[in-house]
Protein backbone atom coordinates (compact mmCIF):
# COMPACT_ATOMS: atom_id res chain seq x y z
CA UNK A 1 0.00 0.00 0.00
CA UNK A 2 1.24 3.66 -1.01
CA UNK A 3 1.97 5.85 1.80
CA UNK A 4 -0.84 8.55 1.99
CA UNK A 5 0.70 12.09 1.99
CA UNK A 6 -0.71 12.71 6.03
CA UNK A 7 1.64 9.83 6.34
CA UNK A 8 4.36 10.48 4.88
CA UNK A 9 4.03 14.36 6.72
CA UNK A 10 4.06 12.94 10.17
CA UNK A 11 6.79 10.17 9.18
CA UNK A 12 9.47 13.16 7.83
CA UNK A 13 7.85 15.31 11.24
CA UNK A 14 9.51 12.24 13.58
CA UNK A 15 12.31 12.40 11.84
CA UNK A 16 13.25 15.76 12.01
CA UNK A 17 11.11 17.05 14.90
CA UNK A 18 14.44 17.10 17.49
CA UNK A 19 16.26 19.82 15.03
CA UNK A 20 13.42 22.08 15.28
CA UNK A 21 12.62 22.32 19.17
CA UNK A 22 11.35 26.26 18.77
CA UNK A 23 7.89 25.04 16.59
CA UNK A 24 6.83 25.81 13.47
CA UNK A 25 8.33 22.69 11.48
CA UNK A 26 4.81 20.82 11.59
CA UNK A 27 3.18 23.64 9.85
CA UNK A 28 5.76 24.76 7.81
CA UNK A 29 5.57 20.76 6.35
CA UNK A 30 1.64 20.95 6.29
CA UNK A 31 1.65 24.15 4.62
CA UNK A 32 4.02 22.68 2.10
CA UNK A 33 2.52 18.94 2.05
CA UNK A 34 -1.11 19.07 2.35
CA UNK A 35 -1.98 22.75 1.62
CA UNK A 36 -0.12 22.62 -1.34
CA UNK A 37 0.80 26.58 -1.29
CA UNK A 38 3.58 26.01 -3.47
CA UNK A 39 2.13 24.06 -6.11
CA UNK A 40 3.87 24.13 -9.34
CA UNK A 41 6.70 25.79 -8.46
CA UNK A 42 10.27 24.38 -7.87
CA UNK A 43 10.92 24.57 -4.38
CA UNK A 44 13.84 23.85 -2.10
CA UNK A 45 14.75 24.44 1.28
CA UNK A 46 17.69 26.19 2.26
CA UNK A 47 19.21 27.23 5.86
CA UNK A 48 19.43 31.36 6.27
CA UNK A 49 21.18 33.06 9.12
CA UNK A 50 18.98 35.57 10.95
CA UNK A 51 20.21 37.14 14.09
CA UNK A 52 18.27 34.65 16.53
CA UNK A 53 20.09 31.16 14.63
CA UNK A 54 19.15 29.46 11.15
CA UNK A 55 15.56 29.86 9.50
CA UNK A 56 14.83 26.99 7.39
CA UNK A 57 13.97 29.13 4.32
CA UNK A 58 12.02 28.47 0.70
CA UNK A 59 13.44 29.26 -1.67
CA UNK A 60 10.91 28.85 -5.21
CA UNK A 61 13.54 30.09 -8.36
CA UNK A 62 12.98 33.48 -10.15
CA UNK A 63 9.91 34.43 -7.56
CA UNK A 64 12.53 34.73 -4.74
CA UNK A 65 12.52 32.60 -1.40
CA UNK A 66 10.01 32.81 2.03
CA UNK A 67 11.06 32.37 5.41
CA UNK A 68 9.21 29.25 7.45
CA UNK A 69 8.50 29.37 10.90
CA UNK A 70 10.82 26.54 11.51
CA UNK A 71 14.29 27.91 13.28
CA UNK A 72 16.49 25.20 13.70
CA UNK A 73 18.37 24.51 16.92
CA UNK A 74 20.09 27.60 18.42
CA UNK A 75 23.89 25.66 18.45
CA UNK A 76 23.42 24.25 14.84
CA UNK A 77 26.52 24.83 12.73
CA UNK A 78 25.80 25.70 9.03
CA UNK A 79 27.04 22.67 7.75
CA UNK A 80 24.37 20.11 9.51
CA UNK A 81 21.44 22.61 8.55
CA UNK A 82 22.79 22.56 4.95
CA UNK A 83 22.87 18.78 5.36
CA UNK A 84 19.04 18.35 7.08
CA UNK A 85 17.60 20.25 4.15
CA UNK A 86 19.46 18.35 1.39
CA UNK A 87 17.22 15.36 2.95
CA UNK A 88 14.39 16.90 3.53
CA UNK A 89 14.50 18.44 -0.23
CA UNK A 90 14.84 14.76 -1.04
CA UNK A 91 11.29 13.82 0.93
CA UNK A 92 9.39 16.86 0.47
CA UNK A 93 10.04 18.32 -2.99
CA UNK A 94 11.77 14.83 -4.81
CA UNK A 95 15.11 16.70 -5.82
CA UNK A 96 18.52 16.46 -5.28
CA UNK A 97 21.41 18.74 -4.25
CA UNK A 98 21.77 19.74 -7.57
CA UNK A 99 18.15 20.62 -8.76
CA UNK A 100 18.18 22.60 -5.23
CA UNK A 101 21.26 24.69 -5.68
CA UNK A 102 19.76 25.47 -8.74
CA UNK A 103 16.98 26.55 -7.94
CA UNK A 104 18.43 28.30 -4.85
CA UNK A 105 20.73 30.19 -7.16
CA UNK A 106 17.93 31.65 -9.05
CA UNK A 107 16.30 32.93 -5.86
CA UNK A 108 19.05 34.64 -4.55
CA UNK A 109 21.53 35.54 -7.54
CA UNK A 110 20.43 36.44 -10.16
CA UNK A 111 19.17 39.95 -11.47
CA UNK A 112 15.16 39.40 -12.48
CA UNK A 113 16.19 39.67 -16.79
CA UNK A 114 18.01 36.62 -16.19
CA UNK A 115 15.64 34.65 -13.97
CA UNK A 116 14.06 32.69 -16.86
């Protein structure tokens, strides 16, 4: 039997749940997963440094990127956050490190003429 998509939401949750003790991963994953309120676009997520830690950010190509309300673990170096989202950009969005940087480099670097 196929894993329903509640399922597979609350299976990636239990996975993850420990590097997110400050909230917000649960909706940011039901927002994503069942709300669907980036449908057709390419999606990634991608660790950015505020002043309080690392926001688990979206970034969706040429339209730019959205903060969650996941914030990862106060002590988390870069390099694990960087290393959770490559798996959870795996599980939630079906794309590897590649198709994310991509995508991440269109959010971020690039001027909007060349965004297409």
């Amino acid at each position: 039997m196929e894993e329903s998509i509640t399922d597979k939401l609350h299976r990636i949750y239990d996975k993850f749940k420990d590097k997110f003790p400050y909230g917000g991963f649960h909706t940011t994953l039901w927002q994503i997963m069942i709300n669907q309120n980036f449908k057709n676009k390419k999606c990634c997520f991608t660790p950015v440094y505020r002043n309080e830690g690392f926001n688990m950010g979206i970034a969706h190509g040429p339209d730019g990127y959205t903060p969650s309300t996941a914030w990862f673990k106060n002590d988390m170096p870069y390099n694990e956050a960087s290393d959770i989202c490559e798996e959870l950009n795996k599980e939630v969005f079906g794309i590897n490190p590649e198709e994310a940087f991509k995508t991440y480099a269109k959010s971020t670097w690039l001027k909007p003429e060349q965004k297409n």
